[in-house]
N, C-alpha and C. Protein backbone atom coordinates (compact mmCIF):
# COMPACT_ATOMS: atom_id res chain seq x y z
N UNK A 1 -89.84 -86.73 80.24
CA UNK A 1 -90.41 -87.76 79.43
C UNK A 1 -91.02 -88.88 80.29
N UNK A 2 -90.20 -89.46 81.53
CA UNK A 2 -90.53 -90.22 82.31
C UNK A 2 -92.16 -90.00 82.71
N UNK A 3 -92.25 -88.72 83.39
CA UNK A 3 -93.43 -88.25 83.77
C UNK A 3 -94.38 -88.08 82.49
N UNK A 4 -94.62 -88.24 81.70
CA UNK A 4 -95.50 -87.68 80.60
C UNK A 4 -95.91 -89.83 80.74
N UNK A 5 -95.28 -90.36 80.59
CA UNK A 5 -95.09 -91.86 80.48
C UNK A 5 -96.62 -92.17 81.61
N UNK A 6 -95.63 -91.93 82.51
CA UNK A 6 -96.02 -92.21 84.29
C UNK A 6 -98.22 -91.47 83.83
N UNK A 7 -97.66 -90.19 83.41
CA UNK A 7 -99.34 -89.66 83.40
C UNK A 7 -100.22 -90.28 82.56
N UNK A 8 -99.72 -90.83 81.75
CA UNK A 8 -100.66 -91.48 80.60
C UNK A 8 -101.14 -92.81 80.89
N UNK A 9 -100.13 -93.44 81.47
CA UNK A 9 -100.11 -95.00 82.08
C UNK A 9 -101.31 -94.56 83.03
N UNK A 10 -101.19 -93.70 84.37
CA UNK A 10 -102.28 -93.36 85.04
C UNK A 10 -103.41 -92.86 84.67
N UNK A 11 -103.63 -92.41 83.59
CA UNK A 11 -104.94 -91.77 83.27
C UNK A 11 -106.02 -92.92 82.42
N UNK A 12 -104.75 -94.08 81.90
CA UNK A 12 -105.26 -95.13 81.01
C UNK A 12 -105.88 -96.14 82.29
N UNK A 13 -105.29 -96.54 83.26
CA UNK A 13 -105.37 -97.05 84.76
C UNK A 13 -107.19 -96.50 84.93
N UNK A 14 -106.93 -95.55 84.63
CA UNK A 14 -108.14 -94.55 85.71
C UNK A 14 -109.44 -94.68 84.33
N UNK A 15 -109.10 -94.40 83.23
CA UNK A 15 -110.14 -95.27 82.17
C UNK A 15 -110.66 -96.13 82.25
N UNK A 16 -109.65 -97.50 82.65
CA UNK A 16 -110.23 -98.90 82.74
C UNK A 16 -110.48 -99.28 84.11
N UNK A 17 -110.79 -98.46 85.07
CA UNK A 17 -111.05 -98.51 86.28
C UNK A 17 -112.93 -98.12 86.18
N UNK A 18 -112.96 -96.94 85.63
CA UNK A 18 -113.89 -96.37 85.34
C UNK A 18 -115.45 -97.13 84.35
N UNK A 19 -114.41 -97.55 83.46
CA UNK A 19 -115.22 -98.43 82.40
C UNK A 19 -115.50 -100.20 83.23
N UNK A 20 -114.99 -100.22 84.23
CA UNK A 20 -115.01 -101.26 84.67
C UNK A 20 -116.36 -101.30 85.82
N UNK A 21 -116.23 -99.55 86.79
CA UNK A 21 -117.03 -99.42 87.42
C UNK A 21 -118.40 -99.51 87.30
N UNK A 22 -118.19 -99.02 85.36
CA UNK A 22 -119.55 -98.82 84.92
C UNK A 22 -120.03 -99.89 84.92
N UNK A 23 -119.77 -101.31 84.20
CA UNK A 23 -119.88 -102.48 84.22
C UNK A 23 -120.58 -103.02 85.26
N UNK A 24 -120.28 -102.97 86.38
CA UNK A 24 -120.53 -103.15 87.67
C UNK A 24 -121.55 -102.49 88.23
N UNK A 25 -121.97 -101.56 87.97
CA UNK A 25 -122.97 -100.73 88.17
C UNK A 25 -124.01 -101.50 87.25
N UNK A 26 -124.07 -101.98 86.35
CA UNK A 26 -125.09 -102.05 85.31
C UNK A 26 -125.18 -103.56 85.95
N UNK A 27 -124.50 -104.42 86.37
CA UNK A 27 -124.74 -106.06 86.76
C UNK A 27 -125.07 -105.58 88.47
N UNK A 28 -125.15 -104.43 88.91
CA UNK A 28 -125.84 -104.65 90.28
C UNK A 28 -127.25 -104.15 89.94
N UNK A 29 -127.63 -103.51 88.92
CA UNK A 29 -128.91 -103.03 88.72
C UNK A 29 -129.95 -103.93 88.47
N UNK A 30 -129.06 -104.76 87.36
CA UNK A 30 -129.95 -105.95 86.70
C UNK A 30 -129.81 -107.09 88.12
N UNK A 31 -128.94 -107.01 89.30
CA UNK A 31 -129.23 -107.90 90.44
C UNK A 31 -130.43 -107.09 91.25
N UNK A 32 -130.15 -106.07 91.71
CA UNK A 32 -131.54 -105.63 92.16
C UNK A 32 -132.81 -105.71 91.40
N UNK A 33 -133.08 -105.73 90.10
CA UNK A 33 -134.33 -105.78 89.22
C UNK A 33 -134.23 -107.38 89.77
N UNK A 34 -133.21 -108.24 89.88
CA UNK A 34 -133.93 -110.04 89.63
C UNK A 34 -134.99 -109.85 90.76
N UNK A 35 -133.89 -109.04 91.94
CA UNK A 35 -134.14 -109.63 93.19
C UNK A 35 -135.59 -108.99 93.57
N UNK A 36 -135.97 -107.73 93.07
CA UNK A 36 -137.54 -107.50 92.85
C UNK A 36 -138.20 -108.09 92.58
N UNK A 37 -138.03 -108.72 91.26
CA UNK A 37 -139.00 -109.22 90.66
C UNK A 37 -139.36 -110.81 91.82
N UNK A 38 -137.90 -111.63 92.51
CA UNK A 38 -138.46 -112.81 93.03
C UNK A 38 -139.12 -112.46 94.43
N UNK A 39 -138.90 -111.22 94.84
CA UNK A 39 -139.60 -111.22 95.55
C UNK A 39 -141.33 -110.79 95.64
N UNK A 40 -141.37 -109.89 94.92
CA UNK A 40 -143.00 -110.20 94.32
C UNK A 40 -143.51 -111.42 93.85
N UNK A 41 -142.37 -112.15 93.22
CA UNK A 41 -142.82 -113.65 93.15
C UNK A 41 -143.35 -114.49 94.32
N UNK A 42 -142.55 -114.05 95.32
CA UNK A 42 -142.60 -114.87 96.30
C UNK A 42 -143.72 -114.75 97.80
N UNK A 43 -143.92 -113.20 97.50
CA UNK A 43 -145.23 -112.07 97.99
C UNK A 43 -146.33 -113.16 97.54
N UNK A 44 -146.56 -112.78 96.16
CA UNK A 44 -147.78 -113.60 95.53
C UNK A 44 -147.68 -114.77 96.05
N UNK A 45 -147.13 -115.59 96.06
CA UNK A 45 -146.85 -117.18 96.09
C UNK A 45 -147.58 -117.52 97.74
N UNK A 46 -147.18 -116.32 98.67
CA UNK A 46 -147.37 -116.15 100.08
C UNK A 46 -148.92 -116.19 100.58
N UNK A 47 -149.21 -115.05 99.90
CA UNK A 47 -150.35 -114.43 99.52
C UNK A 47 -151.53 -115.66 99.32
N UNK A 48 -151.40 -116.49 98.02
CA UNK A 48 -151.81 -117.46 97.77
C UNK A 48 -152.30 -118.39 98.93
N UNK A 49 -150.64 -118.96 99.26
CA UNK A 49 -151.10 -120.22 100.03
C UNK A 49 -151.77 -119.77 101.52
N UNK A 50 -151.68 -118.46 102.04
CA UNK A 50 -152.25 -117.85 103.21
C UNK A 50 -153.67 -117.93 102.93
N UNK A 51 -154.07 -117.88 101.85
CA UNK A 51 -155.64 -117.48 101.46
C UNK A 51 -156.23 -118.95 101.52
N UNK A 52 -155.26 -120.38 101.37
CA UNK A 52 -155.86 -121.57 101.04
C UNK A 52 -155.53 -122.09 102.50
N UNK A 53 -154.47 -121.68 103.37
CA UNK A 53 -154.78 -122.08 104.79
C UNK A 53 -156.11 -121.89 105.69
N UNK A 54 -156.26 -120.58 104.95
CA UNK A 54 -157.49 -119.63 105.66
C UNK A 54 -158.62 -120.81 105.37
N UNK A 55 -159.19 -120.84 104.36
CA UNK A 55 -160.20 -121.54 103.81
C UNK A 55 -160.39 -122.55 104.48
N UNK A 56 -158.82 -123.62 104.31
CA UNK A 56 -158.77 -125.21 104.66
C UNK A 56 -159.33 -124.98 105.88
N UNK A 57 -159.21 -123.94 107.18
CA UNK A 57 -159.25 -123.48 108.64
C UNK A 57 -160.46 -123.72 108.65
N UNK A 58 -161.76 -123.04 107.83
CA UNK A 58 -162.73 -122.68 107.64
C UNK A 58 -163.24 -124.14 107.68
N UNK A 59 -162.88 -124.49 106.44
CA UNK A 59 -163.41 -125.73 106.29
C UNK A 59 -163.27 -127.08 107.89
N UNK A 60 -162.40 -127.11 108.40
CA UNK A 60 -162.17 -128.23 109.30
C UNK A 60 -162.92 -127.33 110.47
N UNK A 61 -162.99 -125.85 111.01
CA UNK A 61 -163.68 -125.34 111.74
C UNK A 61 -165.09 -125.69 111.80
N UNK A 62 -165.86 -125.56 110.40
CA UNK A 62 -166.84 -126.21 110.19
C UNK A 62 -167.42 -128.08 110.23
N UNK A 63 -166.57 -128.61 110.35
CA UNK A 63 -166.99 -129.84 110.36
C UNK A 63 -166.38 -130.09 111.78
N UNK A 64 -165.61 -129.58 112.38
CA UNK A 64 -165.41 -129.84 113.61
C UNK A 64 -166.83 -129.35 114.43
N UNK A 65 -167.50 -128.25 114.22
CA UNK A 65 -168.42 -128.20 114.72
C UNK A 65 -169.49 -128.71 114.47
N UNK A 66 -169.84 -129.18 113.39
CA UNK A 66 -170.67 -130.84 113.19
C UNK A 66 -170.43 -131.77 113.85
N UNK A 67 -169.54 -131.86 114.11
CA UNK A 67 -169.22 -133.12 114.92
C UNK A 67 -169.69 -133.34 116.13
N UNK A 68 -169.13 -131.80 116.82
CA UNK A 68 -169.35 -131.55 118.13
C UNK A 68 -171.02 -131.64 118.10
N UNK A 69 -171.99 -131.36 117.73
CA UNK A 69 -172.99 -130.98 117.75
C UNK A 69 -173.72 -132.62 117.41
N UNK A 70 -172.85 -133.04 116.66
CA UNK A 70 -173.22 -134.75 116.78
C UNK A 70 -172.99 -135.21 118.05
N UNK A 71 -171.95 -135.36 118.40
CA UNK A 71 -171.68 -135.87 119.41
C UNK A 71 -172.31 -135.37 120.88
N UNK A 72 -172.71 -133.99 121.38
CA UNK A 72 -173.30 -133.64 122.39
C UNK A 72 -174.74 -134.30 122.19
N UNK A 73 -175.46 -134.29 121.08
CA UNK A 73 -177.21 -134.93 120.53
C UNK A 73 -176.76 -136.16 121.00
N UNK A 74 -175.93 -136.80 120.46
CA UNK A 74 -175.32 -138.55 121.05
C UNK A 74 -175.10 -138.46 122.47
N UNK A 75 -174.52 -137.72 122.78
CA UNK A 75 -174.58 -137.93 124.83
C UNK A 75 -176.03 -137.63 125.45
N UNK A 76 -176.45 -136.46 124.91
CA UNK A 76 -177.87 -135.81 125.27
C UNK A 76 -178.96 -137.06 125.26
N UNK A 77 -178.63 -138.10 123.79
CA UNK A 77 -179.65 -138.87 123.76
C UNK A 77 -179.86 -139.79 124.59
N UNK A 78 -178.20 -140.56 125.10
CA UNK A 78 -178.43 -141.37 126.00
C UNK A 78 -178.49 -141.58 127.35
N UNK A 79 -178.25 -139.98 127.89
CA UNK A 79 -178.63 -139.25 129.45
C UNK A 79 -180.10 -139.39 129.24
N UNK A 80 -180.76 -139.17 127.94
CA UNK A 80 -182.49 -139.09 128.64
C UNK A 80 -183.20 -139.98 127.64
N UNK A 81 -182.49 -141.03 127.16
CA UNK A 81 -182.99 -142.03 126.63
C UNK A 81 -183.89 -141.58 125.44
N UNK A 82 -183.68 -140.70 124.48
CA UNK A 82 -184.19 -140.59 123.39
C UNK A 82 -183.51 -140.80 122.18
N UNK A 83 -183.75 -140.73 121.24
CA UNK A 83 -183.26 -140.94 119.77
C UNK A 83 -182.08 -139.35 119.46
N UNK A 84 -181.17 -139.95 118.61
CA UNK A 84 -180.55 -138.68 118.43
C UNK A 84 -181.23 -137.05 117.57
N UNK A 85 -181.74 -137.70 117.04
CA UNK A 85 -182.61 -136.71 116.09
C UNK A 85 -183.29 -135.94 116.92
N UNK A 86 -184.27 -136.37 118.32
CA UNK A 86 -184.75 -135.83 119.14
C UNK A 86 -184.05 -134.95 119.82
N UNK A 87 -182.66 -134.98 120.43
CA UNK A 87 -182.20 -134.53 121.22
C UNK A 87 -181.13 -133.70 120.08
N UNK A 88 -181.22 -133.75 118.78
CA UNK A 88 -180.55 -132.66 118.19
C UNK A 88 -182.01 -131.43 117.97
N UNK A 89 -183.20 -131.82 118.61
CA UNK A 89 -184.04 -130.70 118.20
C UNK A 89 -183.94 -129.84 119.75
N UNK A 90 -184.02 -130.70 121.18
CA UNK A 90 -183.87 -129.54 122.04
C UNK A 90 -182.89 -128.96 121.90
């Protein structure tokens, strides 16, 4: 009788072990789906601001070389004593 006790107690053990596992299984799935999804969030988000560094680059690349091109016509002009406009045409 003892043993019939002992097997049932263990098999009930091994039920709620089981039903518990399942549980657990289903809250690591829905943690891997979050953790997908923030990371495509965070891809895009990447993605984004890489594309507006690029640009901003573009942009200050470009006016840095205005500048430069000002400023060499401004030295050019006053090594040979002409107007800047002149010495941005040689």
């Amino acid at each position: 009788m003892r043993k019939i006790i002992l097997a049932a107690a263990a098999g009930a053990a091994a039920l709620t072990l089981s039903a518990c596992s399942e549980k657990t299984q289903d809250a690591a799935a829905e943690t891997a789906d979050s953790a997908a999804a923030d990371t495509s969030a965070n891809a895009d988000a990447m993605g984004e601001a890489a594309a507006d560094v690029a640009s901003d680059a573009a942009t200050a690349a470009a006016t840095g070389s205005a500048a430069a091109t000002d400023a060499a016509a401004a030295a050019e002009a006053d090594v040979q004593g002409e107007s800047t406009t002149e010495a941005k045409k040689d």
